[in-house]
PDB file of N, CA and C in Angstrom:
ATOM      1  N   UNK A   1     -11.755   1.878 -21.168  1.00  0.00           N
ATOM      2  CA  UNK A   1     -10.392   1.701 -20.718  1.00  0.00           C
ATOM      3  C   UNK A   1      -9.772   0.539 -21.486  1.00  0.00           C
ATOM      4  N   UNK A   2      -8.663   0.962 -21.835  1.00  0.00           N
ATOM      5  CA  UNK A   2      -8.251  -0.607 -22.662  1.00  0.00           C
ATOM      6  C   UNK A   2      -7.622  -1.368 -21.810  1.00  0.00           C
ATOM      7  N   UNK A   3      -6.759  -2.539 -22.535  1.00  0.00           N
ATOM      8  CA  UNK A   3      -6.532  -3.586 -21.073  1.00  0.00           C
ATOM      9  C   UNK A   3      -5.141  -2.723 -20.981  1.00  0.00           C
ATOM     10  N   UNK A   4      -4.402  -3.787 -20.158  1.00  0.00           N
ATOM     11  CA  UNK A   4      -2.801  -3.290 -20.162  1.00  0.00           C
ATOM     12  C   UNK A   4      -2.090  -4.305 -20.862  1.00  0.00           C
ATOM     13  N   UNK A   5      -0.936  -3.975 -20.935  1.00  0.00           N
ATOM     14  CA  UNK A   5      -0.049  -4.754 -21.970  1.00  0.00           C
ATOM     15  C   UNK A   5       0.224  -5.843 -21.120  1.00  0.00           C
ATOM     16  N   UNK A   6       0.327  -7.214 -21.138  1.00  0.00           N
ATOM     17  CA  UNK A   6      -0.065  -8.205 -20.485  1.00  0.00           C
ATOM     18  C   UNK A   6       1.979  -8.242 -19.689  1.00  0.00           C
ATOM     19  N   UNK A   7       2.958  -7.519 -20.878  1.00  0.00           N
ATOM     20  CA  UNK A   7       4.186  -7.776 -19.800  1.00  0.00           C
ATOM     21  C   UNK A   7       4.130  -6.690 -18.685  1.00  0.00           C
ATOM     22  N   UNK A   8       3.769  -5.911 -18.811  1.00  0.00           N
ATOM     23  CA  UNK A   8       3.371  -4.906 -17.209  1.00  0.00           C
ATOM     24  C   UNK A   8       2.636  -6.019 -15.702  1.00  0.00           C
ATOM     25  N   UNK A   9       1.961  -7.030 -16.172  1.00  0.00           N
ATOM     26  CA  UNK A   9       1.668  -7.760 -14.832  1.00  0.00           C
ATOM     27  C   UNK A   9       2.325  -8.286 -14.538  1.00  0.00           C
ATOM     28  N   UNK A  10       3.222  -8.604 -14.403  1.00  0.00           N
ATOM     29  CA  UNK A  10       4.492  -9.643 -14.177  1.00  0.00           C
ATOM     30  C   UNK A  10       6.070  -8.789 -13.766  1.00  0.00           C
ATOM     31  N   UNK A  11       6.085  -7.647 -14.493  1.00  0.00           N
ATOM     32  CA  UNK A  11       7.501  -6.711 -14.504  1.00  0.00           C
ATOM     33  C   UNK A  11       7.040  -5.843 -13.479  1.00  0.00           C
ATOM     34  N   UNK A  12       8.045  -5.961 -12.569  1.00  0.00           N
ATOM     35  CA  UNK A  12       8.454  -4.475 -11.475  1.00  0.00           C
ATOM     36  C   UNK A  12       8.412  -3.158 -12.096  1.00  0.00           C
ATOM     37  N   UNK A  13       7.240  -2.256 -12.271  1.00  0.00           N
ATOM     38  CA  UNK A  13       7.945  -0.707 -12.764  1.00  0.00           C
ATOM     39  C   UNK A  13       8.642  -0.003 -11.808  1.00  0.00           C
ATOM     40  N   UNK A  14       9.178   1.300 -12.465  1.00  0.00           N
ATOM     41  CA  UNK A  14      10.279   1.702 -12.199  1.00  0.00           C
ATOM     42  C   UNK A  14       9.192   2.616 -10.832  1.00  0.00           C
ATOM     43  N   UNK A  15       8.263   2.824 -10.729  1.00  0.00           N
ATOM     44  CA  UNK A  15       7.869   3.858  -9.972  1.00  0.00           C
ATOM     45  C   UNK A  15       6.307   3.505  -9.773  1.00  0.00           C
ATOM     46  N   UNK A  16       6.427   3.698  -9.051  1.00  0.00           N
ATOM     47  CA  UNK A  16       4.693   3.798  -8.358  1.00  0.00           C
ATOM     48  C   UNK A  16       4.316   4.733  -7.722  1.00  0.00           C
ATOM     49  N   UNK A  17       2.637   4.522  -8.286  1.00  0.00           N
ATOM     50  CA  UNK A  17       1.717   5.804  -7.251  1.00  0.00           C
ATOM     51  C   UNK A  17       1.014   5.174  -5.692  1.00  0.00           C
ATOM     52  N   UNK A  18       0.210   5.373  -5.364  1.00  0.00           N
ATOM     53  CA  UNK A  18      -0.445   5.287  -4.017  1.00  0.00           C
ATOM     54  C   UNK A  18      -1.359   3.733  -4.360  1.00  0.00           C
ATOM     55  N   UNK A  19      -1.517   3.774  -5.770  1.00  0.00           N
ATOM     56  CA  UNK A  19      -2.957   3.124  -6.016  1.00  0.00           C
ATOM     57  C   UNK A  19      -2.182   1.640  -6.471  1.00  0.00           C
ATOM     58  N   UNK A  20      -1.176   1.790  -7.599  1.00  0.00           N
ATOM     59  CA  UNK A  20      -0.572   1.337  -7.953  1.00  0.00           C
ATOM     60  C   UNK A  20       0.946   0.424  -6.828  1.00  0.00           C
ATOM     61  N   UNK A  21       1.364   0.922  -6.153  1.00  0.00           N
ATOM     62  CA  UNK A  21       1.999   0.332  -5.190  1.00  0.00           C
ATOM     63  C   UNK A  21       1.192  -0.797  -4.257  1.00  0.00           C
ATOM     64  N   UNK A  22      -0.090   0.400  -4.030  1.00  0.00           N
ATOM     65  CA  UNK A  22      -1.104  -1.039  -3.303  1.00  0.00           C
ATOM     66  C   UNK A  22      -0.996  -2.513  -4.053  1.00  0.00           C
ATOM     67  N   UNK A  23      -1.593  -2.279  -5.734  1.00  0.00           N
ATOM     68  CA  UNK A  23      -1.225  -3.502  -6.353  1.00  0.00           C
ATOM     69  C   UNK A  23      -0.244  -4.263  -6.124  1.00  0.00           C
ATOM     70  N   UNK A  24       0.793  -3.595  -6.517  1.00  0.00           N
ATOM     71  CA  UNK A  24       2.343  -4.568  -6.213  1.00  0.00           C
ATOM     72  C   UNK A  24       2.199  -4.910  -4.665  1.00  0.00           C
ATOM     73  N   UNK A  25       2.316  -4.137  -4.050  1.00  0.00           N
ATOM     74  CA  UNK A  25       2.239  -4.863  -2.774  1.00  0.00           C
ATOM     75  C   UNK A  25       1.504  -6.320  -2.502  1.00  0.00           C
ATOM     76  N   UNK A  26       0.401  -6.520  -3.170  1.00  0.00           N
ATOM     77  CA  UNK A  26      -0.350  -7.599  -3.204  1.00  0.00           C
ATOM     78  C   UNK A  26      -0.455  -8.941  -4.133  1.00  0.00           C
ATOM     79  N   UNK A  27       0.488  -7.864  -5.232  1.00  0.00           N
ATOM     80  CA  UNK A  27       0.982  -9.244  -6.202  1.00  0.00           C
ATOM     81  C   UNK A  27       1.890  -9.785  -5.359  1.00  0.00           C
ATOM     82  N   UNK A  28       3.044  -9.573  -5.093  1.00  0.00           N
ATOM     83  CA  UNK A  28       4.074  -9.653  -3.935  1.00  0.00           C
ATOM     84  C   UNK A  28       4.334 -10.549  -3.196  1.00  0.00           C
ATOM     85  N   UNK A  29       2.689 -10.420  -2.816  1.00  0.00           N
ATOM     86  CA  UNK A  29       2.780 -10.920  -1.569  1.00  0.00           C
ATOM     87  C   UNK A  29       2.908 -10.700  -0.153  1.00  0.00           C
ATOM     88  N   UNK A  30       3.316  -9.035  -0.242  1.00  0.00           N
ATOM     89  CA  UNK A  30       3.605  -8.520   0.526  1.00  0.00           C
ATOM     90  C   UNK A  30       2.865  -7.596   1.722  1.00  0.00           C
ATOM     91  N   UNK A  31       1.540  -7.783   1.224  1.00  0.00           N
ATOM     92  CA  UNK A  31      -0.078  -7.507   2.003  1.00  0.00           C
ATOM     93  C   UNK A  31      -1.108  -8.287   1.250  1.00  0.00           C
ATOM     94  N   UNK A  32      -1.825  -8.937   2.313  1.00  0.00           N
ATOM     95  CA  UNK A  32      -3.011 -10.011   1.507  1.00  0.00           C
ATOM     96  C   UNK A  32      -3.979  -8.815   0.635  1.00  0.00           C
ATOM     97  N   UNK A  33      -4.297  -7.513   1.411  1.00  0.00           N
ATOM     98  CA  UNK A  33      -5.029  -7.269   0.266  1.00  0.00           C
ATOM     99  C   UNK A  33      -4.777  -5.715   0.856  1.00  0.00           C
ATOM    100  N   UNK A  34      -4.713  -4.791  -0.010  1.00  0.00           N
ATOM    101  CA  UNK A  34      -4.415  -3.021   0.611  1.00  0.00           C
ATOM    102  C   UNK A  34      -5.085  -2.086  -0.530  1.00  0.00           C
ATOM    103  N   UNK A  35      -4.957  -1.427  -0.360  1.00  0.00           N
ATOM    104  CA  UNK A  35      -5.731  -0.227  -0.833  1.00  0.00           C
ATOM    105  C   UNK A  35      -4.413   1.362  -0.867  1.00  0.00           C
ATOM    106  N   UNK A  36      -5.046   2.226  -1.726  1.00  0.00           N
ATOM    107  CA  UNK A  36      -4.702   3.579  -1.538  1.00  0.00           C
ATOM    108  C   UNK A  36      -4.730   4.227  -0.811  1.00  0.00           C
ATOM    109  N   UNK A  37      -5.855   4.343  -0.045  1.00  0.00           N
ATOM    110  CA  UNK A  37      -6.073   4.791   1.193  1.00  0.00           C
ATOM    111  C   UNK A  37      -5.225   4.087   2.298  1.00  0.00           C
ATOM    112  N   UNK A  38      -5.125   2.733   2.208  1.00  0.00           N
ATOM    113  CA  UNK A  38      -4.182   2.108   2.965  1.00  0.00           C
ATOM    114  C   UNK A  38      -2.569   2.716   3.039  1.00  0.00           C
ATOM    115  N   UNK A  39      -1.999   2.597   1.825  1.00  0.00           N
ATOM    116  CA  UNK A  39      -0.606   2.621   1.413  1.00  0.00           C
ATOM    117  C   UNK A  39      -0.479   4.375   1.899  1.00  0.00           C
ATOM    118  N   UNK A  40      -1.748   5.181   2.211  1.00  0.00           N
ATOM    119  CA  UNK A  40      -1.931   6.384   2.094  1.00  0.00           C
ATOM    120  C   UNK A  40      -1.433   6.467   4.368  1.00  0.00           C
ATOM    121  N   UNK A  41      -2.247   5.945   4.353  1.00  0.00           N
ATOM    122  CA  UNK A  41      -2.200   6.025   6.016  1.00  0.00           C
ATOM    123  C   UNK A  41      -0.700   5.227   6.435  1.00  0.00           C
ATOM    124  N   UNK A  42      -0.428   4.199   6.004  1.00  0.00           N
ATOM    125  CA  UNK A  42       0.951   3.786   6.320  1.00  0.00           C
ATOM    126  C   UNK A  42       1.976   5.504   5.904  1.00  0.00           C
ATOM    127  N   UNK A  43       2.125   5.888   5.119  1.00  0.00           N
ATOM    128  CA  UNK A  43       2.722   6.747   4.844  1.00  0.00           C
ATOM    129  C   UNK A  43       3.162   7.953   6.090  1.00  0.00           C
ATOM    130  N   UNK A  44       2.472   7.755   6.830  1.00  0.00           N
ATOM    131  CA  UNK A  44       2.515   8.687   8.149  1.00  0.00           C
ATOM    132  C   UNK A  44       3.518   7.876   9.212  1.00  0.00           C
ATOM    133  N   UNK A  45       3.839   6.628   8.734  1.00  0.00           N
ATOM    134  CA  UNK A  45       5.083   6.216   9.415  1.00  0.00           C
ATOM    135  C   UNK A  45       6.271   6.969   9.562  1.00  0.00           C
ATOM    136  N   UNK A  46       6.451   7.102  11.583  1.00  0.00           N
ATOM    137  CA  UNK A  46       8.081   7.739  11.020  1.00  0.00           C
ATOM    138  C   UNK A  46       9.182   7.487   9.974  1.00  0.00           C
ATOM    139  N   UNK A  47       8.926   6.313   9.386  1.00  0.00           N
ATOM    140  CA  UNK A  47       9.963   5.791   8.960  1.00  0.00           C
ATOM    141  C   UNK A  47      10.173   5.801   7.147  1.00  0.00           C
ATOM    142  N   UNK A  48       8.690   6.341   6.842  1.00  0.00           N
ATOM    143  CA  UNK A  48       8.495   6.497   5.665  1.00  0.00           C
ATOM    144  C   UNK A  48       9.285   7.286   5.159  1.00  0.00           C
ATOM    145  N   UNK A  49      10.390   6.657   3.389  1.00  0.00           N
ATOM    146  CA  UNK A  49      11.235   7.055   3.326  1.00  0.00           C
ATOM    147  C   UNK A  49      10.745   8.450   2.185  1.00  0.00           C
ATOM    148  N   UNK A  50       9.641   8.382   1.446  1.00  0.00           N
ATOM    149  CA  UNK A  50       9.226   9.616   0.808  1.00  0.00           C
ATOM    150  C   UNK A  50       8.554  10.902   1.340  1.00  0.00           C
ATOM    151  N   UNK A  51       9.355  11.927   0.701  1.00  0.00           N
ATOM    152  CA  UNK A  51       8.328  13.305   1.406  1.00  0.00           C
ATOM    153  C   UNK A  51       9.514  14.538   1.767  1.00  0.00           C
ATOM    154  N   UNK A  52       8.919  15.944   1.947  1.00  0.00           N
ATOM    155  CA  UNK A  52      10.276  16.871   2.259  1.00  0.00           C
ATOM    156  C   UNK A  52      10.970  16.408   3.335  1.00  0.00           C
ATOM    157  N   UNK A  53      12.343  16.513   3.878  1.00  0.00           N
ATOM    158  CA  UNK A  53      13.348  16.287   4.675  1.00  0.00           C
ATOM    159  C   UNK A  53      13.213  14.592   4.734  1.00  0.00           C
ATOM    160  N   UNK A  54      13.221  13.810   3.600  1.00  0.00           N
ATOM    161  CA  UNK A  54      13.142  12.183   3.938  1.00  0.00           C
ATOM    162  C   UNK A  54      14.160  11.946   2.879  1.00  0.00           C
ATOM    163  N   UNK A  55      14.481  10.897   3.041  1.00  0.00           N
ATOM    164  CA  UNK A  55      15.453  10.298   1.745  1.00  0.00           C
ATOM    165  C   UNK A  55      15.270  10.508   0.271  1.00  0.00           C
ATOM    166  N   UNK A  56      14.005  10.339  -0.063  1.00  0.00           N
ATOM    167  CA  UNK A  56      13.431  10.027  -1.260  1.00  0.00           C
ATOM    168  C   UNK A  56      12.267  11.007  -1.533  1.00  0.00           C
ATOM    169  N   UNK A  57      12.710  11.877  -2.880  1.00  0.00           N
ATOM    170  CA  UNK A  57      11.205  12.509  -2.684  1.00  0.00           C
ATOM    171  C   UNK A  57      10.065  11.986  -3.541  1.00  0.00           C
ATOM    172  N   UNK A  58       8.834  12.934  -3.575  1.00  0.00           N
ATOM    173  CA  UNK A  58       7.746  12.238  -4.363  1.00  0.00           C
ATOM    174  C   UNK A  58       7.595  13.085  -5.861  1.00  0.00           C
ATOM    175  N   UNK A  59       7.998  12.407  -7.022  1.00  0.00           N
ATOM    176  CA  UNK A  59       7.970  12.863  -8.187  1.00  0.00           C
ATOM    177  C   UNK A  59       6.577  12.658  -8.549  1.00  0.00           C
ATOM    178  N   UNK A  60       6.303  14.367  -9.747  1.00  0.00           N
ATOM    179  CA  UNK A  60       5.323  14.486 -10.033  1.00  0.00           C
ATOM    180  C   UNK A  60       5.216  13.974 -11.490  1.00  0.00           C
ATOM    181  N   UNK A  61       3.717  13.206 -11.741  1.00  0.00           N
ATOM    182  CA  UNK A  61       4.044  12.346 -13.472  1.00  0.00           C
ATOM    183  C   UNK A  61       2.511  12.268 -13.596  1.00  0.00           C
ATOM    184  N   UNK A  62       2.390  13.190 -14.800  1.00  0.00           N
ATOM    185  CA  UNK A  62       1.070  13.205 -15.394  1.00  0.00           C
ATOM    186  C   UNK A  62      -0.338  13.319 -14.056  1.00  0.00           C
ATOM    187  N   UNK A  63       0.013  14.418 -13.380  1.00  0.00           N
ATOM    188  CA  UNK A  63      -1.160  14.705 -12.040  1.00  0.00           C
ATOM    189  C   UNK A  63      -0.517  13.715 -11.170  1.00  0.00           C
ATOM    190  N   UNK A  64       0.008  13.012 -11.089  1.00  0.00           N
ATOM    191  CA  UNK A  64      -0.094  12.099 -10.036  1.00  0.00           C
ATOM    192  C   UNK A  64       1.524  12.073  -9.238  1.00  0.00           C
ATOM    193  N   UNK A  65       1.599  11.756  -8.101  1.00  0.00           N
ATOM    194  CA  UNK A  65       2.738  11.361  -7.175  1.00  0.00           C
ATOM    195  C   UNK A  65       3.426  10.258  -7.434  1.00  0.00           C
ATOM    196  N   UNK A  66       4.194   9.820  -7.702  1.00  0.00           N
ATOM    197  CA  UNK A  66       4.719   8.651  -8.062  1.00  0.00           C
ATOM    198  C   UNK A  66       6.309   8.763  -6.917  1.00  0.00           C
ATOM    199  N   UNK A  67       6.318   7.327  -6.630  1.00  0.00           N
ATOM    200  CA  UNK A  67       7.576   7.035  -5.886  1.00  0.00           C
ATOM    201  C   UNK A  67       8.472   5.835  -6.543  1.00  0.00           C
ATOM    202  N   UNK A  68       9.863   5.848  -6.176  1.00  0.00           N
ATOM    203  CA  UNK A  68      10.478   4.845  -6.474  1.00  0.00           C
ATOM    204  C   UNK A  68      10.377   4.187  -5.816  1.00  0.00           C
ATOM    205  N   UNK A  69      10.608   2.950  -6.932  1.00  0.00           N
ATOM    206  CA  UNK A  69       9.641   1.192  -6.416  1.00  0.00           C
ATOM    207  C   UNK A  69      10.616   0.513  -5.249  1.00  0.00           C
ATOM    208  N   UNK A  70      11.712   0.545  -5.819  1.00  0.00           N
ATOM    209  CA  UNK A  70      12.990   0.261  -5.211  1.00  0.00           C
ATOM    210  C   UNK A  70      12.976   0.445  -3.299  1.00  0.00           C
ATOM    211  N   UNK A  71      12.830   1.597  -2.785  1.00  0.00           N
ATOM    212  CA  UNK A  71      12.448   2.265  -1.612  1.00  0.00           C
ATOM    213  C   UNK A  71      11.000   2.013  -1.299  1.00  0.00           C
ATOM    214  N   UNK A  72      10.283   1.799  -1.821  1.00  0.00           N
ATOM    215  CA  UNK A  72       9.085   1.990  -1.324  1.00  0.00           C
ATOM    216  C   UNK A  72       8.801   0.372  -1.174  1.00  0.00           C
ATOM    217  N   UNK A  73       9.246  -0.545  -1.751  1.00  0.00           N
ATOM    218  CA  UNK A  73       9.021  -1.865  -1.199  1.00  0.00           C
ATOM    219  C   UNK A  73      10.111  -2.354  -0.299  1.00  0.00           C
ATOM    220  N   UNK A  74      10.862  -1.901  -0.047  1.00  0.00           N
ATOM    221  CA  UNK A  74      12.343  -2.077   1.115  1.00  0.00           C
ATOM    222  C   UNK A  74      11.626  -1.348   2.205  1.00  0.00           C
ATOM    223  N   UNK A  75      10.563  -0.447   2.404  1.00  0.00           N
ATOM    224  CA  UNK A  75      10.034   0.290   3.536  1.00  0.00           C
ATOM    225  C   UNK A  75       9.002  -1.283   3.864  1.00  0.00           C
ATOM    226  N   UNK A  76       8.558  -1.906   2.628  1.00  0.00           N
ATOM    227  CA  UNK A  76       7.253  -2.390   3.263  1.00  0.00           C
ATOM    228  C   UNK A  76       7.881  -4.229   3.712  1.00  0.00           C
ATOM    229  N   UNK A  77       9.227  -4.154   3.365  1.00  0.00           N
ATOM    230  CA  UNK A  77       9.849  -5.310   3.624  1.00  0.00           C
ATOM    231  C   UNK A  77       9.955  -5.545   4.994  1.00  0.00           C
ATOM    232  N   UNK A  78      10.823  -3.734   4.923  1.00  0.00           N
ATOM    233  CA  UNK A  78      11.568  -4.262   6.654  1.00  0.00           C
ATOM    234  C   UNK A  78      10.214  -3.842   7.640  1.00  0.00           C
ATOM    235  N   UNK A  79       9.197  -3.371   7.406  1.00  0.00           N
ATOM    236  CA  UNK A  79       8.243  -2.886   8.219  1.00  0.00           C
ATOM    237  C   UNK A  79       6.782  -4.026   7.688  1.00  0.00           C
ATOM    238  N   UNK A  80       6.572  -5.122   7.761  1.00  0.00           N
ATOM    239  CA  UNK A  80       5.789  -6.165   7.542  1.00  0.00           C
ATOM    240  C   UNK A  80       4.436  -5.727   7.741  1.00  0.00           C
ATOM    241  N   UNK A  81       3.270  -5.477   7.112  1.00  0.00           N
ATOM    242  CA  UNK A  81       1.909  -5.568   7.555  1.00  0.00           C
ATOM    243  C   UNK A  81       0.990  -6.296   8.400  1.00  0.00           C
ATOM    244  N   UNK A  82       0.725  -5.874   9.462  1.00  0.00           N
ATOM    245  CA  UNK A  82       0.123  -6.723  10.278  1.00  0.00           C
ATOM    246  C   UNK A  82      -1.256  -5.539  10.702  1.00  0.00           C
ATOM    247  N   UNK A  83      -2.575  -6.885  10.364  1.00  0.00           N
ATOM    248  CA  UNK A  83      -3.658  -6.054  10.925  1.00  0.00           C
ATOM    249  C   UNK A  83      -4.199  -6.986  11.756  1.00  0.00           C
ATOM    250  N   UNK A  84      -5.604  -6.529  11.738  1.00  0.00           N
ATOM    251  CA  UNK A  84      -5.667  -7.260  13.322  1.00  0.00           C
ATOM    252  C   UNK A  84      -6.280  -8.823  12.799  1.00  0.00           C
ATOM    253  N   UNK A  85      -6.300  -8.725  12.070  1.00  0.00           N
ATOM    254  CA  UNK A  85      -6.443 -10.145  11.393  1.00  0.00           C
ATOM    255  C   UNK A  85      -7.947 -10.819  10.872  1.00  0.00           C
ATOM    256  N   UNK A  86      -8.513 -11.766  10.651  1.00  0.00           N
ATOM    257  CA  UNK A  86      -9.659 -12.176  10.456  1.00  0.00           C
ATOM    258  C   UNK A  86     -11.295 -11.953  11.790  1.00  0.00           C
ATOM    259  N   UNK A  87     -11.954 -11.885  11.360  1.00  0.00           N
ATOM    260  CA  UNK A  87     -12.944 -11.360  12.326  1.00  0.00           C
ATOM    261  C   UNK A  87     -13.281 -13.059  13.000  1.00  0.00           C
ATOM    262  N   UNK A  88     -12.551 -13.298  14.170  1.00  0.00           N
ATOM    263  CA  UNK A  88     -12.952 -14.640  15.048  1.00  0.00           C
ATOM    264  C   UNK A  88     -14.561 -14.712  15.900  1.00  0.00           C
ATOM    265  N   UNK A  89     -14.923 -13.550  16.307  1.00  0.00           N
ATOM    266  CA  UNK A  89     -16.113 -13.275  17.341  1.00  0.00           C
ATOM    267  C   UNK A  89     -17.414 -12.363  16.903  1.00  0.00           C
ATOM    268  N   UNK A  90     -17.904 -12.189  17.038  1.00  0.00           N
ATOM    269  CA  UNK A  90     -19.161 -11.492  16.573  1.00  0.00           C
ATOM    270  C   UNK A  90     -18.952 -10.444  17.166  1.00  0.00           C
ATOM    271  N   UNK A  91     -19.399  -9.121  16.827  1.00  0.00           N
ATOM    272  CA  UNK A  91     -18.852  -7.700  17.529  1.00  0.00           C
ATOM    273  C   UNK A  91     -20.177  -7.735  19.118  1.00  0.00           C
ATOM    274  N   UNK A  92     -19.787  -6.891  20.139  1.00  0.00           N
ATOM    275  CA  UNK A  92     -20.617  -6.920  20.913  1.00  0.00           C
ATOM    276  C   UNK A  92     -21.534  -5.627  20.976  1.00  0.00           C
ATOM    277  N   UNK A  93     -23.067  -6.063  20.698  1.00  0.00           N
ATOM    278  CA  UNK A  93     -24.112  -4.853  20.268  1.00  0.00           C
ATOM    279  C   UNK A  93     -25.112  -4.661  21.454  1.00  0.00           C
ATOM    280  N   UNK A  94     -25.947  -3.463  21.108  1.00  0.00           N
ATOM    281  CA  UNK A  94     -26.847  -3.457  22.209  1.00  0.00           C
ATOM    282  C   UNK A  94     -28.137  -4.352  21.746  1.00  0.00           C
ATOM    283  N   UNK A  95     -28.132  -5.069  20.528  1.00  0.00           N
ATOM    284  CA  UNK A  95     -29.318  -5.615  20.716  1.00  0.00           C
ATOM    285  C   UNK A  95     -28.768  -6.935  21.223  1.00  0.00           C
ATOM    286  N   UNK A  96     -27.770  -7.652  21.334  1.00  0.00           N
ATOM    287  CA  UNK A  96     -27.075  -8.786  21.492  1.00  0.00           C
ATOM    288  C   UNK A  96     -27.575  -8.427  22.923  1.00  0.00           C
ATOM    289  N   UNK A  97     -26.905  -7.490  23.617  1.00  0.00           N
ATOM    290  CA  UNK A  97     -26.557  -7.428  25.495  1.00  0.00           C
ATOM    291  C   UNK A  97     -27.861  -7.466  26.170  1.00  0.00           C
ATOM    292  N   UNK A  98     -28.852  -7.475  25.459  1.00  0.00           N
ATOM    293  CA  UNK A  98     -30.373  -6.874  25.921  1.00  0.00           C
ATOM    294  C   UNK A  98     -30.982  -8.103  25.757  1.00  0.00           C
ATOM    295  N   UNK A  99     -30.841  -8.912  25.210  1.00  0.00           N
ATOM    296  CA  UNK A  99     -31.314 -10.248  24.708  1.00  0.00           C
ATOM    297  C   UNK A  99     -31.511 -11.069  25.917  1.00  0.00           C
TER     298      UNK A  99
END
C-alpha cells in the first residue's frame, strides 16, 4: 500500500465512506475513537440524513458508498457521541460472587 499524499491528512474531502468518515470523525474531534462498524450502527438513527426517502443519498464510487462530508458531519455535530464511557468497576462474574 503506498502512503497517502501527506495534504489529504489535514484537508476535509469532498465525500466519505463508512471507514473513512470514522477517521474524520476522530481527527475532528468529534468521537475519541469510532470505527465502521460504528459509523455503520449510528446510521440506523432516525435522523440519519443518507439513504432512500432521506435528504441525501448514498453515491456509488469505485465499489464503495460514499456520502457527502458536508451532511454527514452536521448529523454528527448536532447529534454528539456519547458512550457509556471508561470502564470505572470490574464487571460482576460468577467466579467473583462465589468467592
Amino acid at each position: 500500500m503506498r502512503a497517502p499524499d501527506p495534504r489529504t491528512l489535514e484537508a476535509t474531502p469532498p465525500v466519505v465512506t463508512f471507514a473513512t468518515g470514522a477517521d474524520l470523525l476522530v481527527r475532528l474531534g468529534l468521537a475519541k475513537n469510532m470505527t465502521r462498524e460504528g459509523v455503520r450502527r449510528l446510521s440506523k438513527h432516525p435522523d440519519w440524513p443518507f439513504g432512500l426517502d432521506r435528504p441525501h443519498p448514498y453515491w456509488s464510487l469505485a465499489n464503495a458508498e460514499v456520502m457527502e462530508t458536508g451532511p454527514f458531519l452536521k448529523f454528527f455535530r448536532d447529534h454528539p457521541i456519547v458512550g457509556r464511557g471508561p470502564d470505572r468497576a470490574p464487571r460482576n462474574s460468577k467466579a467473583a460472587s462465589t468467592s
